[in-house]
N, C-alpha and C. Protein backbone atom coordinates (compact mmCIF):
# COMPACT_ATOMS: atom_id res chain seq x y z
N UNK A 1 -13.03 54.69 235.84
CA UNK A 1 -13.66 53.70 235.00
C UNK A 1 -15.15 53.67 235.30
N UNK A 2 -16.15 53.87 234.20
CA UNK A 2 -17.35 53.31 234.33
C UNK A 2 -17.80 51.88 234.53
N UNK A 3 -18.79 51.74 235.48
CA UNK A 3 -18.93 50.40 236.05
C UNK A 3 -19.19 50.01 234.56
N UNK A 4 -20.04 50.29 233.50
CA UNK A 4 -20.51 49.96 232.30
C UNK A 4 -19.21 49.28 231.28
N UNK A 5 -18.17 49.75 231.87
CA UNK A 5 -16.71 49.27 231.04
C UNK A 5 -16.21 47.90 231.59
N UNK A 6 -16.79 46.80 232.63
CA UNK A 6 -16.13 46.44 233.49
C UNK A 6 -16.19 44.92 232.17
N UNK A 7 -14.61 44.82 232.27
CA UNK A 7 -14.40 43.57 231.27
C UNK A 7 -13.65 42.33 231.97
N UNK A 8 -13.72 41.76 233.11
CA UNK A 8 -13.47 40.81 233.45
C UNK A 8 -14.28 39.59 232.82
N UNK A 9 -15.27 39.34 232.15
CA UNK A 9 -15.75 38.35 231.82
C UNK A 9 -16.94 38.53 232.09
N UNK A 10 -17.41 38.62 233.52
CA UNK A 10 -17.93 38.28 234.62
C UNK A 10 -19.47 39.47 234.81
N UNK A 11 -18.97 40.41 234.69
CA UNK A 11 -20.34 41.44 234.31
C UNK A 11 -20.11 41.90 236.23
N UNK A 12 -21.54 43.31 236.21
CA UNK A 12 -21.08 43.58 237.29
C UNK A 12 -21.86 43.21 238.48
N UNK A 13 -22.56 41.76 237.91
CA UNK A 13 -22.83 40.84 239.21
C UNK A 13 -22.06 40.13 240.06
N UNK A 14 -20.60 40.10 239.04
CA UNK A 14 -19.47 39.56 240.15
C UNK A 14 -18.34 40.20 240.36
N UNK A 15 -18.21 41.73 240.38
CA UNK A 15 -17.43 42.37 240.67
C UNK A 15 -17.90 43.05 242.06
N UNK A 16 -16.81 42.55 243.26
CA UNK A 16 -17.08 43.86 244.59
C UNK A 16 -16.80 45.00 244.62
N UNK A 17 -17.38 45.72 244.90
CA UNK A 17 -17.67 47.33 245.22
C UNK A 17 -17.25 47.55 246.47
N UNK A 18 -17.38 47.04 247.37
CA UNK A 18 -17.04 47.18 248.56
C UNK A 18 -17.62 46.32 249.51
N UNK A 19 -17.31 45.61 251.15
CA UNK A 19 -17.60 44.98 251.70
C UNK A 19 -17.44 45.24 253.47
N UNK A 20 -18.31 44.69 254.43
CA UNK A 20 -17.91 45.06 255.13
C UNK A 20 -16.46 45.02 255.82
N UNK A 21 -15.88 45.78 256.52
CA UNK A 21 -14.67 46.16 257.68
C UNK A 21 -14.72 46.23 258.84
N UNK A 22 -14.17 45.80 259.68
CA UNK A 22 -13.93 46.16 261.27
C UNK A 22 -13.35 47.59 261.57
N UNK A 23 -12.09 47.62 260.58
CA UNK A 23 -11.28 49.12 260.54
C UNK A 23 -12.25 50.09 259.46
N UNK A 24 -11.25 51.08 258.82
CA UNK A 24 -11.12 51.81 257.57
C UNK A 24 -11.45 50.46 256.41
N UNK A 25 -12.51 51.52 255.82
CA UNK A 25 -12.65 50.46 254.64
C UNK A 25 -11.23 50.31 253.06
N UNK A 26 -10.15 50.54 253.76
CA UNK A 26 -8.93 50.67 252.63
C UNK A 26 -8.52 49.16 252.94
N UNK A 27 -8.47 48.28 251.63
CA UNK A 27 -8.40 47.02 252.15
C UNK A 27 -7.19 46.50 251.18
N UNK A 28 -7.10 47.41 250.57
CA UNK A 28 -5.81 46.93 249.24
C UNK A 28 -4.49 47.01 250.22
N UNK A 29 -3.51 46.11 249.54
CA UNK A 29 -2.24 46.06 250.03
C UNK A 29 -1.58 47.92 249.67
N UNK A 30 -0.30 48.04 250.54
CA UNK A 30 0.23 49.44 250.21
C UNK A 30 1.65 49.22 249.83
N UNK A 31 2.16 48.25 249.78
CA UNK A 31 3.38 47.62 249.76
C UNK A 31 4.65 47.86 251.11
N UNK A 32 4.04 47.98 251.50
CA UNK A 32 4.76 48.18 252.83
C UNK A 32 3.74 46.57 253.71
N UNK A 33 2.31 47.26 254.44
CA UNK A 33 1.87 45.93 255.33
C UNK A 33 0.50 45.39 254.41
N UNK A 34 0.13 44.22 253.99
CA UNK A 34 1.27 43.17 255.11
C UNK A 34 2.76 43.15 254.43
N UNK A 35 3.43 42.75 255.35
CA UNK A 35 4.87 42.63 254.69
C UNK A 35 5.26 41.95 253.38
N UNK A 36 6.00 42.13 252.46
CA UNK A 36 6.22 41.43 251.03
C UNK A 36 5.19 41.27 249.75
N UNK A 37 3.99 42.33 250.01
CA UNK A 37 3.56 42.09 248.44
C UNK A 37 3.53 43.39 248.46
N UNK A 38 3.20 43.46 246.85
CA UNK A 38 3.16 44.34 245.79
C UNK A 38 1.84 45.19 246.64
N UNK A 39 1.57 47.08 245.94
CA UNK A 39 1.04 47.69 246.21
C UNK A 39 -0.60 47.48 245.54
N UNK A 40 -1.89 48.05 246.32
CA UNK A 40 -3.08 47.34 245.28
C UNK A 40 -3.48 46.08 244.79
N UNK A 41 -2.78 45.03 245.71
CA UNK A 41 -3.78 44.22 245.32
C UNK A 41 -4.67 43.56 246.89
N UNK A 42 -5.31 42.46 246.40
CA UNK A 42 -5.99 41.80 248.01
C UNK A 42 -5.62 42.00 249.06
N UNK A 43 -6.37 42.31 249.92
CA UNK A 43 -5.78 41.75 251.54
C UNK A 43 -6.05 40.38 251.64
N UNK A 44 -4.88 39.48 251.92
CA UNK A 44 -4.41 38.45 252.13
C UNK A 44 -5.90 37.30 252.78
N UNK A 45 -6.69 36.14 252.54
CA UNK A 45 -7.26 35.99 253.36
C UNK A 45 -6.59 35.17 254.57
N UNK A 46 -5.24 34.91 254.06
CA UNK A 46 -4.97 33.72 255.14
C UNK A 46 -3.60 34.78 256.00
N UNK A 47 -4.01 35.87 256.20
CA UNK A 47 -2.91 36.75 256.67
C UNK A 47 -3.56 37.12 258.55
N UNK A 48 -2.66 37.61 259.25
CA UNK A 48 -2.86 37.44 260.35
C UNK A 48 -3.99 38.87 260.91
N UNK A 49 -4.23 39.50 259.94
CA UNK A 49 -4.88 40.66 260.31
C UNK A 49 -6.63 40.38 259.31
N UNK A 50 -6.40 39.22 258.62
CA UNK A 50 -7.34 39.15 258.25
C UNK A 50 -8.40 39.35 258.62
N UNK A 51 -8.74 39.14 259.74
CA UNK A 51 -10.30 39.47 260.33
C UNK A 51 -10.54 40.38 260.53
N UNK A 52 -10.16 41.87 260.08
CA UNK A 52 -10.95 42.93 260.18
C UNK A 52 -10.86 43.48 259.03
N UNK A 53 -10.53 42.54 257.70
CA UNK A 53 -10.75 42.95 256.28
C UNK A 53 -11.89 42.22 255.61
N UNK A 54 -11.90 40.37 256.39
CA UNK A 54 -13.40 39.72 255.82
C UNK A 54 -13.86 39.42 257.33
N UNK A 55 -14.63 40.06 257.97
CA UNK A 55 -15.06 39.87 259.71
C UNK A 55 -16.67 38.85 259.48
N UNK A 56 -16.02 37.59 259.11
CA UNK A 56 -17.26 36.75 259.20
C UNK A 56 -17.86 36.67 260.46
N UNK A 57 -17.18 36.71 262.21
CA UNK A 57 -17.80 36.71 262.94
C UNK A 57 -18.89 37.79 263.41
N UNK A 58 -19.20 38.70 262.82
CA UNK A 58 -19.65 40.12 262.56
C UNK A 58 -21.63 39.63 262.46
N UNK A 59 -21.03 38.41 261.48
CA UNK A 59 -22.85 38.16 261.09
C UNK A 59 -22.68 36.65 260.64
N UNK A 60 -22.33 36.13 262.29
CA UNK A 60 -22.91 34.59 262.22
C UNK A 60 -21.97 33.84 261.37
N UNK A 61 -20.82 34.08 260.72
CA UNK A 61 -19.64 33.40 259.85
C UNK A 61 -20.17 33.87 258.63
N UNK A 62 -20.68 35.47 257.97
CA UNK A 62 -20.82 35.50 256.57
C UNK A 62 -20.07 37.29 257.03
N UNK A 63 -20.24 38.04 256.02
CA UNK A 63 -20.13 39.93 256.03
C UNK A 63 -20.88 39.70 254.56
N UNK A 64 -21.43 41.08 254.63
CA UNK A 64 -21.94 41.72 253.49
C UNK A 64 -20.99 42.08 252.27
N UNK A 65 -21.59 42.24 251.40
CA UNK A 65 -20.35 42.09 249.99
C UNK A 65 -21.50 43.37 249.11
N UNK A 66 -21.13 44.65 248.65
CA UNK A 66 -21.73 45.89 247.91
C UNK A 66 -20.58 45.18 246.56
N UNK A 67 -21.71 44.73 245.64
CA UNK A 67 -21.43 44.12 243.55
C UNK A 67 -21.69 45.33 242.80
N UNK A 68 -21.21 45.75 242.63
CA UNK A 68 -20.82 46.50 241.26
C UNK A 68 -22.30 46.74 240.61
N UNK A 69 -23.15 45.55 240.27
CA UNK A 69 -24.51 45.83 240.00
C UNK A 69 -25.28 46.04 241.24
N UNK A 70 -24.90 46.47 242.11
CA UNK A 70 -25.97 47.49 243.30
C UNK A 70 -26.32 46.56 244.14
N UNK A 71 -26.41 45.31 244.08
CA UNK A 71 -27.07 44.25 244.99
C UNK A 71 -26.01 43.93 245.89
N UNK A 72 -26.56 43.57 247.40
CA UNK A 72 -25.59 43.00 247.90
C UNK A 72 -25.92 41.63 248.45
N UNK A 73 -24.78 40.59 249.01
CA UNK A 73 -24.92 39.29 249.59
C UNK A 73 -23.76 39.21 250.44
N UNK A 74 -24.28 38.15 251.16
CA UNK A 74 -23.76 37.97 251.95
C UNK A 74 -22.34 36.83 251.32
N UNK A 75 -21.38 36.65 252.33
CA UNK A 75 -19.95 35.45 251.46
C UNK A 75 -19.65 35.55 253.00
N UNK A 76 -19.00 34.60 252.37
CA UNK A 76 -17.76 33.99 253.32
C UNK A 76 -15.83 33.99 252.39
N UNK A 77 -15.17 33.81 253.40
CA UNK A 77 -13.61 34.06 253.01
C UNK A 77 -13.70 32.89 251.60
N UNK A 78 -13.75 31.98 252.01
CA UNK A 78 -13.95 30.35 250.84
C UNK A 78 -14.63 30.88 249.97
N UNK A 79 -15.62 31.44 249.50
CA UNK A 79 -16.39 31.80 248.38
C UNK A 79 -15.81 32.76 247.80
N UNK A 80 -14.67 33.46 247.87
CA UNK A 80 -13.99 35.15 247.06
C UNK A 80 -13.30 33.99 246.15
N UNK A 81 -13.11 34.71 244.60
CA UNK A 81 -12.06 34.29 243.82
C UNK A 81 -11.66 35.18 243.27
N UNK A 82 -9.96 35.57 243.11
CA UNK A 82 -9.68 36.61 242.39
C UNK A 82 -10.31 37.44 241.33
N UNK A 83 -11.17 37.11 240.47
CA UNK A 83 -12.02 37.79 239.41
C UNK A 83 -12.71 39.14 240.19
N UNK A 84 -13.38 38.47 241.30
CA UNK A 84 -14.34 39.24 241.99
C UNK A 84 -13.60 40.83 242.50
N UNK A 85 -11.96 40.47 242.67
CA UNK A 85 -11.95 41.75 243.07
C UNK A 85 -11.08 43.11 241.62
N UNK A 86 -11.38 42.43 240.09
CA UNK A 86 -10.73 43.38 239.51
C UNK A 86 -12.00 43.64 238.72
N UNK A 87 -11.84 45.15 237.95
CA UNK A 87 -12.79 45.23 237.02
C UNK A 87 -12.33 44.82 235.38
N UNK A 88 -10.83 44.51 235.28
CA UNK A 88 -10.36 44.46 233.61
C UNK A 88 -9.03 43.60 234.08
């Protein structure tokens, strides 16, 4: 998909591209862990491995967030809403 196609509403100032990791930056579910969801979607924020998928302690309680339109910012876990992580 071209970023230019991205039809969530939202444009590609609020779509993530990628963000920082503690591990491997593969952050989608596989349907296997964490245990019981579906394959491709979020890593969980309230899941027990969470902190090395959003590592706010990394930079002072925020991580870096790479938007779809090239800019990045800083977030926190409380500020993600599902939109942010699909493109359609």
């Amino acid at each position: 998909m071209l970023l230019v196609n991205l039809t969530n509403g939202n444009g590609t100032s609020q779509v993530m591209f990628a963000w920082d990791h503690c591990r491997s930056p593969g952050c989608a579910t596989n349907g296997v862990s964490p245990p019981g969801l579906p394959p491709n979607t979020p890593w969980p924020v309230d899941d027990a491995d969470q902190v090395n998928h959003y590592p706010e302690a990394r930079h002072l309680g925020v991580y870096n967030v790479l938007l779809c339109d090239g800019h990045v910012q800083t977030m926190r876990k409380d500020e993600l809403r599902p939109y942010m992580y699909y493109v359609n």
